[in-house]
N, C-alpha and C. Protein backbone atom coordinates (compact mmCIF):
# COMPACT_ATOMS: atom_id res chain seq x y z
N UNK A 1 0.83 -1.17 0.00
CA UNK A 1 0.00 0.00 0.00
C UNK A 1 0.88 1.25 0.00
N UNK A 2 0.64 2.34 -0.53
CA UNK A 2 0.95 3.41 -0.58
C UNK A 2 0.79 4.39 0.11
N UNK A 3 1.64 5.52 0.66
CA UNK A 3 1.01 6.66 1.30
C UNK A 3 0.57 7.24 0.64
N UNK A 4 -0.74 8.24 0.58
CA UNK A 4 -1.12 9.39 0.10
C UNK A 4 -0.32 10.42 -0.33
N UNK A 5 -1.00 10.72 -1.44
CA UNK A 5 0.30 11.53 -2.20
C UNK A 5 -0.34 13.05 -2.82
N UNK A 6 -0.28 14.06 -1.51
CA UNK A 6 -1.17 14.95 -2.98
C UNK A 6 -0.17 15.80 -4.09
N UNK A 7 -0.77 15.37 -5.12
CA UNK A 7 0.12 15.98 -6.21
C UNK A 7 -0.25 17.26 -6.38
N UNK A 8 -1.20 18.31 -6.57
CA UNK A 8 -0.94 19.49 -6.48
C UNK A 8 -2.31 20.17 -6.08
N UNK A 9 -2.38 21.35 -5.07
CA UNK A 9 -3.56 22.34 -4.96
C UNK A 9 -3.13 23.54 -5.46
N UNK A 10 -4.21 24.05 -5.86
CA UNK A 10 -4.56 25.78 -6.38
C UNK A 10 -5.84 26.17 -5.52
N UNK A 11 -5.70 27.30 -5.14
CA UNK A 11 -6.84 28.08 -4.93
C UNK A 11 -6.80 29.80 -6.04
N UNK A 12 -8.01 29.13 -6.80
CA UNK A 12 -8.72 29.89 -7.89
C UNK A 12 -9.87 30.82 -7.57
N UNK A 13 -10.00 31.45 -8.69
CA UNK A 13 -11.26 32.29 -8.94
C UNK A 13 -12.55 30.85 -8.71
N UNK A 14 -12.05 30.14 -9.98
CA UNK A 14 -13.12 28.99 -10.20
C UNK A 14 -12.56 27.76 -10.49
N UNK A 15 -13.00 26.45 -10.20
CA UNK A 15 -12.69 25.69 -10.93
C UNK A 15 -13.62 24.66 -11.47
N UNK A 16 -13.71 23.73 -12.43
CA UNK A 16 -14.88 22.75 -12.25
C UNK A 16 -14.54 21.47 -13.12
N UNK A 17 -15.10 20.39 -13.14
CA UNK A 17 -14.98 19.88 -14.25
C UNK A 17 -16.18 19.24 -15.65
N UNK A 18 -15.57 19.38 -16.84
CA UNK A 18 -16.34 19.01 -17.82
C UNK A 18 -15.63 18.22 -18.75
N UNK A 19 -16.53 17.55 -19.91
CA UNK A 19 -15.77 16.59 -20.87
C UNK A 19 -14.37 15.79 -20.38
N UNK A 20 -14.59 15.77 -18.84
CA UNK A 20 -13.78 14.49 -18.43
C UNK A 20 -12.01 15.27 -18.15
N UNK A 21 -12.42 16.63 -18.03
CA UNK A 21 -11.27 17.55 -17.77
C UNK A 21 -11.72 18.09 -16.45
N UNK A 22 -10.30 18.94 -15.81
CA UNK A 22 -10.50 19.64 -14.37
C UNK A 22 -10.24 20.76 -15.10
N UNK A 23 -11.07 22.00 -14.86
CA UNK A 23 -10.69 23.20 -15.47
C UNK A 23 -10.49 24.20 -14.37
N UNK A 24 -9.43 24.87 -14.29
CA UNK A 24 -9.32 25.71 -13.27
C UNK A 24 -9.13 27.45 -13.86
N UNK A 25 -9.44 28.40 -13.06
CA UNK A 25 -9.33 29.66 -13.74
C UNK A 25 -8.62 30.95 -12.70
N UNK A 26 -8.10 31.47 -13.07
CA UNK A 26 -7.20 32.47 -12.14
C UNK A 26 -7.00 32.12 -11.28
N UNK A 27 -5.42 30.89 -10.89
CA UNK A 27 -4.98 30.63 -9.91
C UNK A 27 -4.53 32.13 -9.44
N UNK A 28 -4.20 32.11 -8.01
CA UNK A 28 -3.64 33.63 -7.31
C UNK A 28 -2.99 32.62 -6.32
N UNK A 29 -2.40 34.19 -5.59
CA UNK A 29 -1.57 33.55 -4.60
C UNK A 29 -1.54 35.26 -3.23
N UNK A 30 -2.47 36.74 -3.47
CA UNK A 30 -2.67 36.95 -2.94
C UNK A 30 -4.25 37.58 -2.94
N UNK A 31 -4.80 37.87 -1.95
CA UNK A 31 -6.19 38.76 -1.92
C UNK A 31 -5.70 40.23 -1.51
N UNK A 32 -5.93 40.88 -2.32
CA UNK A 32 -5.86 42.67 -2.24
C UNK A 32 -6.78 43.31 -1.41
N UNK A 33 -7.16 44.05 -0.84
CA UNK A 33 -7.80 44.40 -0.61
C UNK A 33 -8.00 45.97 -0.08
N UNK A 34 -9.23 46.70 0.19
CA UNK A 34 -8.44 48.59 0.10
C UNK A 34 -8.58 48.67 1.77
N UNK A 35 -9.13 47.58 2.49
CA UNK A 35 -9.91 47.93 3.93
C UNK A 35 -9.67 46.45 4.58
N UNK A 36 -9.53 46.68 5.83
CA UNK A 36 -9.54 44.84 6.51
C UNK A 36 -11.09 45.68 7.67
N UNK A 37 -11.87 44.90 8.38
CA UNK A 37 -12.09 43.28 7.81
C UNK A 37 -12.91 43.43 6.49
N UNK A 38 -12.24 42.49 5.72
CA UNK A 38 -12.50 42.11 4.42
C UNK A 38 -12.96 40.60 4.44
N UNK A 39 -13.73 40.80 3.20
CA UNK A 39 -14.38 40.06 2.94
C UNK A 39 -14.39 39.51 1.19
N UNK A 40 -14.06 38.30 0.85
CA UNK A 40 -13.86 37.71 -0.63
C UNK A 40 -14.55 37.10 -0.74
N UNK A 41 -15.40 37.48 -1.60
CA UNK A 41 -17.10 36.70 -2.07
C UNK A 41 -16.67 35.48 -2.44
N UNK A 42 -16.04 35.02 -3.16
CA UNK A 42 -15.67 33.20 -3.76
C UNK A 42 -14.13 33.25 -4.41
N UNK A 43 -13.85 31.74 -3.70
CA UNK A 43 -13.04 31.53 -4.05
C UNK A 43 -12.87 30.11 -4.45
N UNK A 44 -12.25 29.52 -5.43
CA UNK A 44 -12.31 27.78 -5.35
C UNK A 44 -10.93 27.01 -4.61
N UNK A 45 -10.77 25.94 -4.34
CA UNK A 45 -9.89 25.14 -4.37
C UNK A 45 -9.57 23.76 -4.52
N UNK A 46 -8.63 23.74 -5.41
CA UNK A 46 -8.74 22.05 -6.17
C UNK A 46 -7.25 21.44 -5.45
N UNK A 47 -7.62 20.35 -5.42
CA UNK A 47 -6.88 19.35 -5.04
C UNK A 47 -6.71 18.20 -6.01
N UNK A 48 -5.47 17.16 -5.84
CA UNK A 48 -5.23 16.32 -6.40
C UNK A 48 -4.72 15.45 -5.94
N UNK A 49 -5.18 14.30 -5.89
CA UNK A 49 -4.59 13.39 -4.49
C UNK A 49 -4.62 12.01 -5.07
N UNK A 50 -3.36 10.92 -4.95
CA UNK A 50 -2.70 9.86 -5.24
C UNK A 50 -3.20 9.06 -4.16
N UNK A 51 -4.26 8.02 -4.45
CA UNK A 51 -4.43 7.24 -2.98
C UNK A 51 -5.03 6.05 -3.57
N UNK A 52 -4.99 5.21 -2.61
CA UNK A 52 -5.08 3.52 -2.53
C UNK A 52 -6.70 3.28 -2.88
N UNK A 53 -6.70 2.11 -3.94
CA UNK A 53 -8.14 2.12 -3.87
C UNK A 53 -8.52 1.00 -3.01
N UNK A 54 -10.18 1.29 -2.27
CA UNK A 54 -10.69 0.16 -1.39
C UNK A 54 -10.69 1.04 0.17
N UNK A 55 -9.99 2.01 0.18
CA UNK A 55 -9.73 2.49 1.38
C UNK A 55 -11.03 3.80 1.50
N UNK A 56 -11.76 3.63 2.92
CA UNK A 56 -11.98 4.92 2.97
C UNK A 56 -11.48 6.24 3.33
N UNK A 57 -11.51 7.27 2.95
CA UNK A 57 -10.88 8.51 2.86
C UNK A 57 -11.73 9.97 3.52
N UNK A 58 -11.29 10.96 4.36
CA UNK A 58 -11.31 11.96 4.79
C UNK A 58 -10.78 12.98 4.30
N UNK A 59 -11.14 13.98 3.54
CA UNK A 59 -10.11 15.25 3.05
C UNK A 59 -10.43 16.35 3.45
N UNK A 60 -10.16 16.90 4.79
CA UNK A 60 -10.35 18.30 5.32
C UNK A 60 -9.43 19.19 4.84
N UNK A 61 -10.08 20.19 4.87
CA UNK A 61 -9.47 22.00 3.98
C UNK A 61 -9.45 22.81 5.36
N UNK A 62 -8.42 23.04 6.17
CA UNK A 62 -9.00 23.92 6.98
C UNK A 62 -8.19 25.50 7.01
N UNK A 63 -8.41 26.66 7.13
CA UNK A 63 -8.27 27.98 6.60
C UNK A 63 -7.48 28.05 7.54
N UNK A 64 -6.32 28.90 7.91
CA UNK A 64 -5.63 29.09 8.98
C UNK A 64 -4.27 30.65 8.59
N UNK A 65 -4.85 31.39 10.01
CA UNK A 65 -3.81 32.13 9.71
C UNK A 65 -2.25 32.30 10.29
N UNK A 66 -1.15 31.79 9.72
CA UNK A 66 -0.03 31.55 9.75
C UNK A 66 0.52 32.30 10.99
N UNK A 67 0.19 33.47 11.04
CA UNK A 67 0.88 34.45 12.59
C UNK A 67 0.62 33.68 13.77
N UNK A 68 -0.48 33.45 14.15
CA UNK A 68 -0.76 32.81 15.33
C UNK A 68 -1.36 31.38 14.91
N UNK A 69 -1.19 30.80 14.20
CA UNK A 69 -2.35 29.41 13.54
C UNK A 69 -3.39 29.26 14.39
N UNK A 70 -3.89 30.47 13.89
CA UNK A 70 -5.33 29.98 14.32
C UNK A 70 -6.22 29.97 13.37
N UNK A 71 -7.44 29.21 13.16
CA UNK A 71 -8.58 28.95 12.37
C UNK A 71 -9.30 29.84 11.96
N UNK A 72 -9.02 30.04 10.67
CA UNK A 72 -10.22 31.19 10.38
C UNK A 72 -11.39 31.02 9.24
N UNK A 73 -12.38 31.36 9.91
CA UNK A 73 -14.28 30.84 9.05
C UNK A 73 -13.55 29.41 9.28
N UNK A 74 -13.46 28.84 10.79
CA UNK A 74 -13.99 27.42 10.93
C UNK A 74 -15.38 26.75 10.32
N UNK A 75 -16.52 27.45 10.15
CA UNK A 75 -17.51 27.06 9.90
C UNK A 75 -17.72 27.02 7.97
N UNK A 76 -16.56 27.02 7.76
CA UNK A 76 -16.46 27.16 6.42
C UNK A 76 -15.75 26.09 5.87
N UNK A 77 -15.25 25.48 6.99
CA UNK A 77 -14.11 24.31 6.50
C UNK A 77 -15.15 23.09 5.49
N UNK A 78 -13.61 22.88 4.43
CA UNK A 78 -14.13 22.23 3.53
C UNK A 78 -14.34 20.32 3.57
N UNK A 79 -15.31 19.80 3.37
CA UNK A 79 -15.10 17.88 3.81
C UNK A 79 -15.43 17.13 2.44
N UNK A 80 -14.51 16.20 2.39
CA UNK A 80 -15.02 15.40 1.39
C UNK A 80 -14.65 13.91 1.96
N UNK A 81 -15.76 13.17 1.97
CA UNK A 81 -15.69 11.78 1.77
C UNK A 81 -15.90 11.19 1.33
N UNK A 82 -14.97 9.90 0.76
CA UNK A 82 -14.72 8.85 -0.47
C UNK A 82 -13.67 7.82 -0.53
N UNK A 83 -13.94 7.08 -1.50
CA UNK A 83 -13.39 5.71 -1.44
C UNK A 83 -13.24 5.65 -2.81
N UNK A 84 -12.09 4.62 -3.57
CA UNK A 84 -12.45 4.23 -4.61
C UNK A 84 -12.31 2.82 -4.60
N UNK A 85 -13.66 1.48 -5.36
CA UNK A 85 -13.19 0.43 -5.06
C UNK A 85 -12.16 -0.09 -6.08
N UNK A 86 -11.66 -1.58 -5.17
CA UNK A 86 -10.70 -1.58 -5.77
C UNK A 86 -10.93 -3.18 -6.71
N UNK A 87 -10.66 -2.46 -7.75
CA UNK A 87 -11.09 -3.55 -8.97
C UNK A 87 -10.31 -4.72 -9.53
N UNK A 88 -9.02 -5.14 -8.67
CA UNK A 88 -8.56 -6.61 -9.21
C UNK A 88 -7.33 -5.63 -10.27
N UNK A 89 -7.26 -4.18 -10.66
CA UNK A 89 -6.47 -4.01 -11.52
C UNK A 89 -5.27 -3.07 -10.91
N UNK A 90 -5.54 -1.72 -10.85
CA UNK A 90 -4.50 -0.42 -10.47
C UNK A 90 -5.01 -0.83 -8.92
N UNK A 91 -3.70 -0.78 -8.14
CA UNK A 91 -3.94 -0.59 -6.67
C UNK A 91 -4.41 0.77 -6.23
N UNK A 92 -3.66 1.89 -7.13
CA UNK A 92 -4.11 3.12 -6.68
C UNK A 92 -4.73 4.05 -8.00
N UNK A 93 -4.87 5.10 -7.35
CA UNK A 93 -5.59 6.18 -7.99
C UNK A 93 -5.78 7.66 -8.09
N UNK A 94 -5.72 8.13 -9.04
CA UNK A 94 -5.68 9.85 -8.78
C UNK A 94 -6.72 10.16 -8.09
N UNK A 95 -7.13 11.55 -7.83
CA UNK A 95 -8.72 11.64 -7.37
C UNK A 95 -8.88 13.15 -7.39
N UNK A 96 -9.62 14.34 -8.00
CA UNK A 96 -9.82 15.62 -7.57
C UNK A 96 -10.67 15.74 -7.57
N UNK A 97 -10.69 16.98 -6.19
CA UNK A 97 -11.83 17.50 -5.63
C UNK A 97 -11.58 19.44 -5.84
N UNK A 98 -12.92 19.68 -6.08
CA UNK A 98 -12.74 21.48 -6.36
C UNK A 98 -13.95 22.10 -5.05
N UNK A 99 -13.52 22.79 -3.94
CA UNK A 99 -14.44 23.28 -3.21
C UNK A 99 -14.29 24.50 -3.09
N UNK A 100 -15.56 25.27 -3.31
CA UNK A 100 -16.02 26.46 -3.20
C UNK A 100 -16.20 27.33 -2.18
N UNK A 101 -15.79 28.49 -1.93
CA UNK A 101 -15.89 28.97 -0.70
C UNK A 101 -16.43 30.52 -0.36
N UNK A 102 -17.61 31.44 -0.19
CA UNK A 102 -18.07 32.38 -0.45
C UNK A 102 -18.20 32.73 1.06
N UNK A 103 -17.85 33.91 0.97
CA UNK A 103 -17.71 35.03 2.18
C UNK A 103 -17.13 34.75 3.18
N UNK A 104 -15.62 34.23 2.54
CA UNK A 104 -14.56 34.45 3.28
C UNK A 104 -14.24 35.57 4.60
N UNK A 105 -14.25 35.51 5.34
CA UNK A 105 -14.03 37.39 6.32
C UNK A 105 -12.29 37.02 6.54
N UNK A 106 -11.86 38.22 6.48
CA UNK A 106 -10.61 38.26 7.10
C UNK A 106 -10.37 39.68 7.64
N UNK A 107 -9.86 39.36 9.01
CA UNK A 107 -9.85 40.57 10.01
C UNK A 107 -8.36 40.63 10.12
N UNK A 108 -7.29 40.51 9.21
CA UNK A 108 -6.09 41.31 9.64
C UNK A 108 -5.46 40.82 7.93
N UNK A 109 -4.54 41.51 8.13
CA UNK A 109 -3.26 41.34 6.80
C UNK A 109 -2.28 40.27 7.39
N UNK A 110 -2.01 39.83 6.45
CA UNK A 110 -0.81 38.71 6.66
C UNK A 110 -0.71 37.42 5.63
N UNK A 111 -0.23 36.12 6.19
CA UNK A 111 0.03 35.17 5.44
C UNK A 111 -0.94 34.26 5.96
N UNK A 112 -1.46 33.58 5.24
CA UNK A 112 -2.48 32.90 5.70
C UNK A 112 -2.18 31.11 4.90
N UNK A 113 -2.47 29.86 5.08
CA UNK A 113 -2.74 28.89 4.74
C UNK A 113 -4.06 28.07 4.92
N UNK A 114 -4.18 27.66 3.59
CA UNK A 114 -4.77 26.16 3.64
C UNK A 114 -4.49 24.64 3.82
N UNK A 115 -4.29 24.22 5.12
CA UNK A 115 -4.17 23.09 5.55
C UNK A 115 -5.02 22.10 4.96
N UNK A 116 -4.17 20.96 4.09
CA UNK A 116 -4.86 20.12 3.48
C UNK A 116 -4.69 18.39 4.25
N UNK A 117 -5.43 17.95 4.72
CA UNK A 117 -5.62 16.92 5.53
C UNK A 117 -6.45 15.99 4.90
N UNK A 118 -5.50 14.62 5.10
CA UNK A 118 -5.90 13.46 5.19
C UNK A 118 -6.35 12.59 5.95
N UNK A 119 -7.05 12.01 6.08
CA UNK A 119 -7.59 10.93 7.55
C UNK A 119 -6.45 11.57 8.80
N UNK A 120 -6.90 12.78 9.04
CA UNK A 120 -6.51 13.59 10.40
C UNK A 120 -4.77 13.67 10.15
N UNK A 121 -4.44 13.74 8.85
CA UNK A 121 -2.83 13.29 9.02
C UNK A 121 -2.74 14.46 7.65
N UNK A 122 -2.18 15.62 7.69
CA UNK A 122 -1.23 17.09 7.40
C UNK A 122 -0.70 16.45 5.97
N UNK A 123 -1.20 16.50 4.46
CA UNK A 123 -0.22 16.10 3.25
C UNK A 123 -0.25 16.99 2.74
N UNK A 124 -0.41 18.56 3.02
CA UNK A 124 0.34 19.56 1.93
C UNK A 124 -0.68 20.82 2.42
N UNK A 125 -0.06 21.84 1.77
CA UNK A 125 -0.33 23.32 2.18
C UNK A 125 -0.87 24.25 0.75
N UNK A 126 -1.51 25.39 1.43
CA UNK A 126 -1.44 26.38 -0.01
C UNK A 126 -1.36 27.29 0.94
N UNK A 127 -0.42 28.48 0.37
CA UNK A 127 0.09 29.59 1.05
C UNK A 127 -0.53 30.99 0.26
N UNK A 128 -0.99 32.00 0.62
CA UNK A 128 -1.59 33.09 0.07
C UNK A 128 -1.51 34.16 1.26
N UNK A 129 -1.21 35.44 0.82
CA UNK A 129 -1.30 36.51 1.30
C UNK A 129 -2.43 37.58 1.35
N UNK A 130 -2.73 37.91 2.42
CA UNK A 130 -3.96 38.74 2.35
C UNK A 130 -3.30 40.30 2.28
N UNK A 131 -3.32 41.67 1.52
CA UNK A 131 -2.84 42.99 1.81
C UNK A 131 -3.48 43.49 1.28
N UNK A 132 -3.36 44.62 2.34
CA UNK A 132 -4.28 45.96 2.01
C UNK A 132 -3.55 47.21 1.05
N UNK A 133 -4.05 47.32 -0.06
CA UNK A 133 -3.83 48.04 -1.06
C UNK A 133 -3.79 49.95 -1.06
């Protein structure tokens, strides 16, 4: 068996998929803004994750700001649960997920992350800056 492997996140304007593609649109890497507390109507984030099929799976998104790590719009955190079975052929499997996130608040400037979690176990980050313009 394999460890979990995520191969890559973006957090976008949008992302979605069609005709059997992941389409993603204005990756960024900060939020501008002219005033804190601010607020970012939507934002997406896609993931891509290498995992075992047959197993069940947990994928928490949780928002966090880097100065003090603390949680921010806990009630916003993102969940996905899934499995893929496993068919006698590939042991493992890619898998993406795109979650949406509207009315973000953020009450200070700084560096902020998305903690990307596996069955309660830390496999990768997205880093973005929040500043006031």
């Amino acid at each position: 068996m394999a460890n979990p492997k995520l191969n890559f996140a973006h957090i976008c304007d949008y992302a979605s998929f069609g005709d059997g593609k992941l389409n993603i649109f204005g990756i960024f890497k900060s939020i501008n803004t002219k005033k804190l507390p601010a607020v970012h109507p939507q934002l997406s984030i896609v993931t891509n994750i290498l995992i075992d099929k047959g197993v069940e799976y947990e994928e928490i998104i949780k928002l966090v700001r880097k100065e003090d790590n603390e949680e921010v719009n806990p009630e916003k955190q993102l969940k996905f649960n899934f499995s893929i079975p496993f068919d006698g052929n590939e042991k493992t499997a890619e898998i993406s997920f795109v979650g949406q996130l509207n009315g973000i608040s953020f009450e200070k400037a700084g560096q902020y992350v998305f903690n990307i979690f596996l069955n309660n176990i830390l496999i990768g980050e997205i880093s973005f800056e929040v500043k006031v313009i």
